[in-house]
Protein backbone atom coordinates (compact mmCIF):
# COMPACT_ATOMS: atom_id res chain seq x y z
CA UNK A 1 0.00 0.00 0.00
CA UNK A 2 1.16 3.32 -0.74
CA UNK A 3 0.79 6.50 1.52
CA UNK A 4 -0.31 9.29 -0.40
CA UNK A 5 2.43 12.76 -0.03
CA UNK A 6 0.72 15.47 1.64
CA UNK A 7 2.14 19.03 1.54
CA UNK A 8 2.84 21.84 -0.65
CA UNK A 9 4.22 21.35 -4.51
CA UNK A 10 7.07 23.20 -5.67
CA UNK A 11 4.96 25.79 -7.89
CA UNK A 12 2.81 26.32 -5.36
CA UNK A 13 5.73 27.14 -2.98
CA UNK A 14 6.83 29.51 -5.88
CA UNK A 15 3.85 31.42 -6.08
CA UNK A 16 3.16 31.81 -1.78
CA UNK A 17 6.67 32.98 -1.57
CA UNK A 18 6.31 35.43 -4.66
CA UNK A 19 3.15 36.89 -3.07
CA UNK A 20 4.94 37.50 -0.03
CA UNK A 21 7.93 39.10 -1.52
CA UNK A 22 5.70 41.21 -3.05
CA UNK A 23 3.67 42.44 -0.07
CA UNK A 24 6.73 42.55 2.28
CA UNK A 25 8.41 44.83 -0.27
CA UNK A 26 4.78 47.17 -0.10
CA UNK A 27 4.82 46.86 3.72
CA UNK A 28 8.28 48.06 4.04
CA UNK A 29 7.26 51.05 1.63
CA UNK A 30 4.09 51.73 3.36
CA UNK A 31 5.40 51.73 7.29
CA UNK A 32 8.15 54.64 6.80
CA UNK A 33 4.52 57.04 5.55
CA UNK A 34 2.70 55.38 9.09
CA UNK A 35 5.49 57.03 10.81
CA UNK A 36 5.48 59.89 9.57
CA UNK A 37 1.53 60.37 9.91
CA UNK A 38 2.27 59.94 13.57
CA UNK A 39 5.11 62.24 13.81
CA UNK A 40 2.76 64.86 11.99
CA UNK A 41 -0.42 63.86 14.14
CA UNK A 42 1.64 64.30 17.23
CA UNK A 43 3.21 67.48 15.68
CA UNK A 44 -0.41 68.66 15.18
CA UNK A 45 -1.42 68.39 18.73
CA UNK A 46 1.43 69.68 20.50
CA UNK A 47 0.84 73.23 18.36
CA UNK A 48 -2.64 72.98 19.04
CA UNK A 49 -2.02 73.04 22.85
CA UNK A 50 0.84 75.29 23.12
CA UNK A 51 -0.24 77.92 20.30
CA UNK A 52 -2.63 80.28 21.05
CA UNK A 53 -2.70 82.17 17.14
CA UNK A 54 -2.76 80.40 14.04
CA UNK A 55 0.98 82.11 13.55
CA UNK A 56 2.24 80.76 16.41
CA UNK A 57 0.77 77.29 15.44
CA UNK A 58 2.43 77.32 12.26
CA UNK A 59 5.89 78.48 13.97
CA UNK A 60 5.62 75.62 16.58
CA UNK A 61 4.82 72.83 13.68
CA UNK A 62 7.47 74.14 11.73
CA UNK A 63 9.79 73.73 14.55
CA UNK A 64 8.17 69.50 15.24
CA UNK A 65 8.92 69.06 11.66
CA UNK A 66 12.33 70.30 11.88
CA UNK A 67 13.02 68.17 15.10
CA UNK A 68 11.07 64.97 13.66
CA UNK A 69 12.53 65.48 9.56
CA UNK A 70 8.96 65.24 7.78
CA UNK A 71 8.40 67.23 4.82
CA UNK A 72 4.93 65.61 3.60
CA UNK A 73 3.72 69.02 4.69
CA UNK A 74 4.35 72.32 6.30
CA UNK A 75 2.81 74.60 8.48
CA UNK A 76 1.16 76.76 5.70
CA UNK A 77 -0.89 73.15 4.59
CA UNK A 78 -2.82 73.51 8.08
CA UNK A 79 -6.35 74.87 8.31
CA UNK A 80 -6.15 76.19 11.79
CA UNK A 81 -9.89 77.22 13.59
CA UNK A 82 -11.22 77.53 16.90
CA UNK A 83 -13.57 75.81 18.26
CA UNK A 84 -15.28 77.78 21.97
CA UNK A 85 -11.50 77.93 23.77
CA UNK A 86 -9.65 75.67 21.67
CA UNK A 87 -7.39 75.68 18.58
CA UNK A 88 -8.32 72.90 16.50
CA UNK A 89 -5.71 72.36 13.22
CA UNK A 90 -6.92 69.96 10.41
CA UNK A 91 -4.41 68.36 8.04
CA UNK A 92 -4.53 66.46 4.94
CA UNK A 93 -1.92 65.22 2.39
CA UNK A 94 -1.16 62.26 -0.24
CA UNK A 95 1.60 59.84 -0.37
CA UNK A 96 2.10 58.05 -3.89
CA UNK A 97 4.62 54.82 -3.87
CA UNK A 98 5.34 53.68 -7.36
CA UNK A 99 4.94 49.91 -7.52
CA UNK A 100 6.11 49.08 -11.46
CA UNK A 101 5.48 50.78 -14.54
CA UNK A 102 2.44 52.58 -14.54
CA UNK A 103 0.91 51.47 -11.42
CA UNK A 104 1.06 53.71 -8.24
CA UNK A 105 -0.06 52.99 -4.69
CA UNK A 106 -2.21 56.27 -3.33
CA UNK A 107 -2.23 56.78 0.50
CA UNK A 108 -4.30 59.43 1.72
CA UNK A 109 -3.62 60.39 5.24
CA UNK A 110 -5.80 62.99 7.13
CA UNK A 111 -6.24 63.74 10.38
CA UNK A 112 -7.45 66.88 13.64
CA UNK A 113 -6.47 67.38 17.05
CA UNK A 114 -10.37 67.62 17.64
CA UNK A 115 -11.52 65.05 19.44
């Protein structure tokens, strides 16, 4: 009697370890933009606390992003209001990764210190 081989062949070995190659290599372009979002969210709150005008808001982003090295935006990209006593600042930017040829990975990142 024979005892039939269980397991996986060799194409299908190829294609489970192509697949993920592929999505480590998007995962390792995709986490450096999740930091960044959090360097710029945290950024974004610590101006919203400490400013009191939308100038000084501005000035004390500018100063995070300086400290923290992002450049996906800049203190002029914020849209600063109040809301009662408190300075609220909305952001909102794109990230494109380019995957092969034509194709392009869009990653839209937005966030607000209100809560």
């Amino acid at each position: 009697m024979k005892s039939k081989q269980r397991g996986i062949s060799f194409l299908g070995l190829v294609i489970v370890g192509g697949l993920l190659a592929f999505f480590g290599v998007i995962g390792a372009q995709v986490a450096p933009t999740l930091i960044e979002y959090q360097a710029i969210n945290k950024a974004a709150k610590k101006a919203a606390n400490e400013g009191g005008t939308p100038a000084d808001v501005r000035r004390i982003f500018g100063a995070s992003a300086a400290i923290d090295d992002f450049k996906a935006i800049e203190g002029k990209d914020l849209d600063i209001t109040k809301e009662g006593d408190k300075v609220v600042v909305k952001f909102a930017y794109n990230k494109e990764i380019h995957l092969g040829g034509p194709a392009y990975l869009l990653l839209k990142y937005a966030g607000s210190t209100a809560k």
